[in-house]
N, C-alpha and C. Protein backbone atom coordinates (compact mmCIF):
# COMPACT_ATOMS: atom_id res chain seq x y z
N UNK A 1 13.21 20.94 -10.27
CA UNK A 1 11.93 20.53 -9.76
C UNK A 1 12.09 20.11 -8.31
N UNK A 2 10.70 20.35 -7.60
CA UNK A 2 10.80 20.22 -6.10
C UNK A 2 9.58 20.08 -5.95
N UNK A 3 9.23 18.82 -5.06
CA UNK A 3 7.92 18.31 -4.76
C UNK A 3 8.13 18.79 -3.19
N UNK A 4 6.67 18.95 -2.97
CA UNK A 4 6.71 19.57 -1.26
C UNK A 4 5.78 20.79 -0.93
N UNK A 5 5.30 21.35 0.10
CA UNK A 5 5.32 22.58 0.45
C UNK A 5 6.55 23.25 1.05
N UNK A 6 6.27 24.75 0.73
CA UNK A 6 7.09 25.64 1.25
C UNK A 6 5.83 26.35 2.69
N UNK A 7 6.96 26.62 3.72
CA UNK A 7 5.87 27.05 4.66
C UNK A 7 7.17 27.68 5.85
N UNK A 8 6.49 28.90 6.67
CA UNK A 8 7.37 29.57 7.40
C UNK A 8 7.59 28.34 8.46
N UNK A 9 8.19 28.53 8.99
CA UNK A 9 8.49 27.37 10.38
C UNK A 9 8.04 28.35 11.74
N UNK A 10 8.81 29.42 11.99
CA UNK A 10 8.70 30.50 12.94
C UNK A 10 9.10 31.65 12.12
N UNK A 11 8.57 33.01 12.86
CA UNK A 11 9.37 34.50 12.89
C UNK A 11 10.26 34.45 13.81
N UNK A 12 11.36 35.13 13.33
CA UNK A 12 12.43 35.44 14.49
C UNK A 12 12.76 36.67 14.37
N UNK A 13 13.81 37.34 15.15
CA UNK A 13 14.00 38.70 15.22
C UNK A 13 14.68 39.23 13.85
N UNK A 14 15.10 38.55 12.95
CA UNK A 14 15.92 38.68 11.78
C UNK A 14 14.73 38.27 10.38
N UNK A 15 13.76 37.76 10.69
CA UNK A 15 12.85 37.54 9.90
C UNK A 15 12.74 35.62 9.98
N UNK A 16 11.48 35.60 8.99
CA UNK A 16 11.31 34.21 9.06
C UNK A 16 11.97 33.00 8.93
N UNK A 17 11.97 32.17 9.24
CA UNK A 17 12.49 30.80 9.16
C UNK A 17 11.69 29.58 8.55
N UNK A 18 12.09 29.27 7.11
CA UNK A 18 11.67 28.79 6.52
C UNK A 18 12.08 26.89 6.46
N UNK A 19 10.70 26.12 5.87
CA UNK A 19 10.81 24.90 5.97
C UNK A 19 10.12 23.99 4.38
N UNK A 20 10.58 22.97 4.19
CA UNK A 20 9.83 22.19 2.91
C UNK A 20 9.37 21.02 3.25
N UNK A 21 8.01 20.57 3.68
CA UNK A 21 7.60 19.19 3.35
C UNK A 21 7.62 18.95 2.55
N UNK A 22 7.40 16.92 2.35
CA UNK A 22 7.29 16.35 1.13
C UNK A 22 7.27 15.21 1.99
N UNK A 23 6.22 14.13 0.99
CA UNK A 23 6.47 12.78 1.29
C UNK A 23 7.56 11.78 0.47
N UNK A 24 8.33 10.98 1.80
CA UNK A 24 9.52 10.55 0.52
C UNK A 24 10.06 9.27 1.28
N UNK A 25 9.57 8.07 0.37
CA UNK A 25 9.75 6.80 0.83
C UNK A 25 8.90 6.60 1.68
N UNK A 26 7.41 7.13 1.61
CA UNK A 26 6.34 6.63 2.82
C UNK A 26 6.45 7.92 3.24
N UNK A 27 6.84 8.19 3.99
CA UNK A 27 7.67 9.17 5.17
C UNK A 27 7.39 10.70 4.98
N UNK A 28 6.82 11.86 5.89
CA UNK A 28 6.60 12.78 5.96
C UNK A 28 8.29 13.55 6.25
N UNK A 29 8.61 14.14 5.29
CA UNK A 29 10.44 14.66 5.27
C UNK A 29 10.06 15.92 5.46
N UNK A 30 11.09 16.92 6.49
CA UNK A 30 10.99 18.48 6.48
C UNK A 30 12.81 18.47 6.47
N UNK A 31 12.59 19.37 5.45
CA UNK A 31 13.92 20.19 5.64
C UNK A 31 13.69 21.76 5.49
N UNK A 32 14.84 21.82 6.46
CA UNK A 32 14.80 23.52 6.55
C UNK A 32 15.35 24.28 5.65
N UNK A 33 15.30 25.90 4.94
CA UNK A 33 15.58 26.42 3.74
C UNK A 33 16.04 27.30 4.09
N UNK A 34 17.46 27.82 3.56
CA UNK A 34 17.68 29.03 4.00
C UNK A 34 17.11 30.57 3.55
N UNK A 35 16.93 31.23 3.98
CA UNK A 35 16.17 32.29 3.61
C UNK A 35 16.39 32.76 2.20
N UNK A 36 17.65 32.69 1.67
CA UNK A 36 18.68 32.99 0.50
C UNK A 36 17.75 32.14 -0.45
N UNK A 37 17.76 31.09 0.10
CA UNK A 37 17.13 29.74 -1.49
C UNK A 37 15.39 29.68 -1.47
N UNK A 38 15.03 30.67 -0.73
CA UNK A 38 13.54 30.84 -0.91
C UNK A 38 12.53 30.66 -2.02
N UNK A 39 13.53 31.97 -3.25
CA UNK A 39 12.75 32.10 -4.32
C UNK A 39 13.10 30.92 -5.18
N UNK A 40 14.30 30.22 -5.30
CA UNK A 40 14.55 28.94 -6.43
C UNK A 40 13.64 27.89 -5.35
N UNK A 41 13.59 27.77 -4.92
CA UNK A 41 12.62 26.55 -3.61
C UNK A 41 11.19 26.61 -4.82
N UNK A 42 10.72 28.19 -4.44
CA UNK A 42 9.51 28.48 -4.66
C UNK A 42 9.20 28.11 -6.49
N UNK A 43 10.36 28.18 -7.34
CA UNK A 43 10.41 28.28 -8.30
C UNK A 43 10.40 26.15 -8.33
N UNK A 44 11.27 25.87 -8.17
CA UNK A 44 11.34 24.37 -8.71
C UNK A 44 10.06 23.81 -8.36
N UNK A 45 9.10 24.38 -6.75
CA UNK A 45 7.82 23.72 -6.85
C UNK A 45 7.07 23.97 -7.35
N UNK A 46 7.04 25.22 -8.25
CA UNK A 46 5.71 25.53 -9.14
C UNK A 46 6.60 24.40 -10.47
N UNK A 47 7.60 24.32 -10.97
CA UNK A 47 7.94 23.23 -11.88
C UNK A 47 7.68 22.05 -11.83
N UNK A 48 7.56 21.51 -10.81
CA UNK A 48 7.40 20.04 -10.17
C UNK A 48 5.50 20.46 -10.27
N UNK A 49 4.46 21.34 -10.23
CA UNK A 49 3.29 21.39 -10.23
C UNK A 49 2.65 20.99 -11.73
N UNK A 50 3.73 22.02 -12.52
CA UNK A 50 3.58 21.96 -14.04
C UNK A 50 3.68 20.59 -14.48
N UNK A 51 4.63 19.98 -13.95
CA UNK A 51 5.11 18.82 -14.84
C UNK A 51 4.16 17.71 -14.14
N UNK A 52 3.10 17.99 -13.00
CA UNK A 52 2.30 17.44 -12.67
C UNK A 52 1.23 17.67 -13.70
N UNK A 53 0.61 18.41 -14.05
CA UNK A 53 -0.06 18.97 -14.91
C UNK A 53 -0.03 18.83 -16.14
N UNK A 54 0.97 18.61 -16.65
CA UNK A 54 1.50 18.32 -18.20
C UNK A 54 1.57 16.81 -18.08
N UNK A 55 1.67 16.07 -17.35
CA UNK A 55 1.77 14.53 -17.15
C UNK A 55 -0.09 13.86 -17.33
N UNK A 56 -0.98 14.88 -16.48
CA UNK A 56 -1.92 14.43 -16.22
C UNK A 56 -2.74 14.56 -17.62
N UNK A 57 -2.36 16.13 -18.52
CA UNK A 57 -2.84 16.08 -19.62
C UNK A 57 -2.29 15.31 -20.40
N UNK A 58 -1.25 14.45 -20.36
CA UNK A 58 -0.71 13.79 -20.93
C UNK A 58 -1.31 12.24 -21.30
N UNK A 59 -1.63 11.94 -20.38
CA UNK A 59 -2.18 10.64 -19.62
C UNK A 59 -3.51 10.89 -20.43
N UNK A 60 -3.97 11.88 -20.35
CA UNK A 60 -5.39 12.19 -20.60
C UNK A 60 -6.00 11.87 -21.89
N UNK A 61 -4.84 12.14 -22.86
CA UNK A 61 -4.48 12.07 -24.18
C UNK A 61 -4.00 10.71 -24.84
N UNK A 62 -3.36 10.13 -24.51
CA UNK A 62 -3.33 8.64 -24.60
C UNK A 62 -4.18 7.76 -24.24
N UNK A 63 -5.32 8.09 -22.83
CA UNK A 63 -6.27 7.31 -22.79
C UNK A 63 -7.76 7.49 -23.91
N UNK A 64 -7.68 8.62 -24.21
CA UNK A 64 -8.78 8.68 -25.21
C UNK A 64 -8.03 8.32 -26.64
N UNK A 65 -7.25 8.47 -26.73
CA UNK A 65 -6.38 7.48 -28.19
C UNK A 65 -6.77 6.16 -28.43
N UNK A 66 -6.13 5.87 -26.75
CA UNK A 66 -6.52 3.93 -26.39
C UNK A 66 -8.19 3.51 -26.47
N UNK A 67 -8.34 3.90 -26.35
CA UNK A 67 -10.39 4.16 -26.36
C UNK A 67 -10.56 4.37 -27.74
N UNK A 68 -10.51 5.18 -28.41
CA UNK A 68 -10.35 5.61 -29.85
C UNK A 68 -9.73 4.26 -30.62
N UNK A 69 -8.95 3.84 -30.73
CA UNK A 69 -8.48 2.66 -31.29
C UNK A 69 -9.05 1.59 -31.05
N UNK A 70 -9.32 0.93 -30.03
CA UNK A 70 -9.58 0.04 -28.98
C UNK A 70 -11.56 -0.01 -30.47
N UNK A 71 -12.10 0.77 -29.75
CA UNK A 71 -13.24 1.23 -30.36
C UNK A 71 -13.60 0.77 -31.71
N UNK A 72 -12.76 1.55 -32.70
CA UNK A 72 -12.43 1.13 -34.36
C UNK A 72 -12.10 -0.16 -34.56
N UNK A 73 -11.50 -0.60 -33.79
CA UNK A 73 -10.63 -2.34 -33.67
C UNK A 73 -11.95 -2.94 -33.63
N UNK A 74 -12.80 -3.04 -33.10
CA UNK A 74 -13.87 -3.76 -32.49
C UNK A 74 -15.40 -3.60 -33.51
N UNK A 75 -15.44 -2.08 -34.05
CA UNK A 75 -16.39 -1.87 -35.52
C UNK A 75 -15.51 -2.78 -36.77
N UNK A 76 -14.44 -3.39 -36.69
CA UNK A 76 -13.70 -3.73 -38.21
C UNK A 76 -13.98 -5.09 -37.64
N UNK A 77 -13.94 -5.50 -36.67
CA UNK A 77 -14.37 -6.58 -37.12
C UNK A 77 -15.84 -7.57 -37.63
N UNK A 78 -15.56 -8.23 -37.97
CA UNK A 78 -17.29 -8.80 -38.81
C UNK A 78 -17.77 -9.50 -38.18
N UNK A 79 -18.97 -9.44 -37.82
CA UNK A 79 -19.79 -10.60 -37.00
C UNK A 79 -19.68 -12.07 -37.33
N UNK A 80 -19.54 -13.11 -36.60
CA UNK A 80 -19.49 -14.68 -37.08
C UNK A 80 -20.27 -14.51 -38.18
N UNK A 81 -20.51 -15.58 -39.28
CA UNK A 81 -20.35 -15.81 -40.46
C UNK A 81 -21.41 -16.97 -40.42
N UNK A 82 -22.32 -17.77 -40.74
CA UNK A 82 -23.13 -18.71 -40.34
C UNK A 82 -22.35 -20.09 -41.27
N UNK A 83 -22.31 -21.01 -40.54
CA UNK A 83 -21.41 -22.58 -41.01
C UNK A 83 -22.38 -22.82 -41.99
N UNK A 84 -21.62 -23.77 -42.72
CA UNK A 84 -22.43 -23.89 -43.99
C UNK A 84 -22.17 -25.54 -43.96
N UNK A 85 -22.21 -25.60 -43.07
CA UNK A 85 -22.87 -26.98 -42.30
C UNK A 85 -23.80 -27.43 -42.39
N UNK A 86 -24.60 -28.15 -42.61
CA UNK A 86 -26.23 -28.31 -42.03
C UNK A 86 -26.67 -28.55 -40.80
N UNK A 87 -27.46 -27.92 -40.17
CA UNK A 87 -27.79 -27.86 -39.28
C UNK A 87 -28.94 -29.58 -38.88
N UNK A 88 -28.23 -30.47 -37.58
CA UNK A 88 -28.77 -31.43 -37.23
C UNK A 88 -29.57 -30.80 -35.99
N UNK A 89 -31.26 -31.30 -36.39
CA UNK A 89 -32.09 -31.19 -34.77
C UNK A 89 -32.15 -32.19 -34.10
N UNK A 90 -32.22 -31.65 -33.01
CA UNK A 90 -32.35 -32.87 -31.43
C UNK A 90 -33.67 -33.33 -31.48
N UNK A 91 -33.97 -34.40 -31.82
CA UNK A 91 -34.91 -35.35 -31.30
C UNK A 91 -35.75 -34.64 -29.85
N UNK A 92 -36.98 -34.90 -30.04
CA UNK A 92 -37.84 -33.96 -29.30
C UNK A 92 -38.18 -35.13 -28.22
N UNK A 93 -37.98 -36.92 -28.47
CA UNK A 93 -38.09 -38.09 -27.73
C UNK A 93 -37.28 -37.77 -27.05
C-alpha cells in the first residue's frame, strides 16, 4: 500500500520522470520514482484507495449497528412506573 499521487515531474529525452506526493506528518512529501517501479507505485496506490474504501464501508456498518442497538436499548425500556405514594397537594394559601 501507498498513499499519494503518482504524477510525471518532467519529459526528458529518455522519457518521463516520475514523482509521488503524499501528506506525511503535516508535511507535503515528494519523492521521486524510478521509471522501473512505476507500475508497483501505481499498484500499491490503487491498494491504499481500496483499503480506503473498505474502511469507509466498514465504518458505515458499525455505525448503523450502533444506531440499531442504541435504538432497541431505548424501546426495552419501560416508562417510570407511578409511586404508590400518595400524592400530598400544596396549599393554594
Amino acid at each position: 500500500m501507498e498513499r499519494g499521487k503518482l504524477s510525471i515531474m518532467r519529459e526528458g529525452p529518455s522519457g518521463p520522470f516520475y514523482k509521488i506526493q503524499a501528506r506525511e506528518e503535516g508535511r507535503n512529501r515528494t519523492r521521486y520514482v524510478p521509471r522501473d517501479q512505476v507500475p508497483a507505485i501505481e499498484q500499491a496506490i490503487e491498494g491504499y484507495r481500496q483499503f480506503q474504501e473498505l474502511s469507509e464501508q466498514y465504518a458505515q456498518l458499525k455505525i448503523q449497528e450502533t444506531r440499531a442497538t442504541i435504538a432497541a436499548d431505548s424501546k426495552k425500556k419501560n416508562p417510570p412506573q407511578p409511586s404508590s405514594w400518595p400524592r400530598t397537594r400544596k396549599s393554594s394559601s
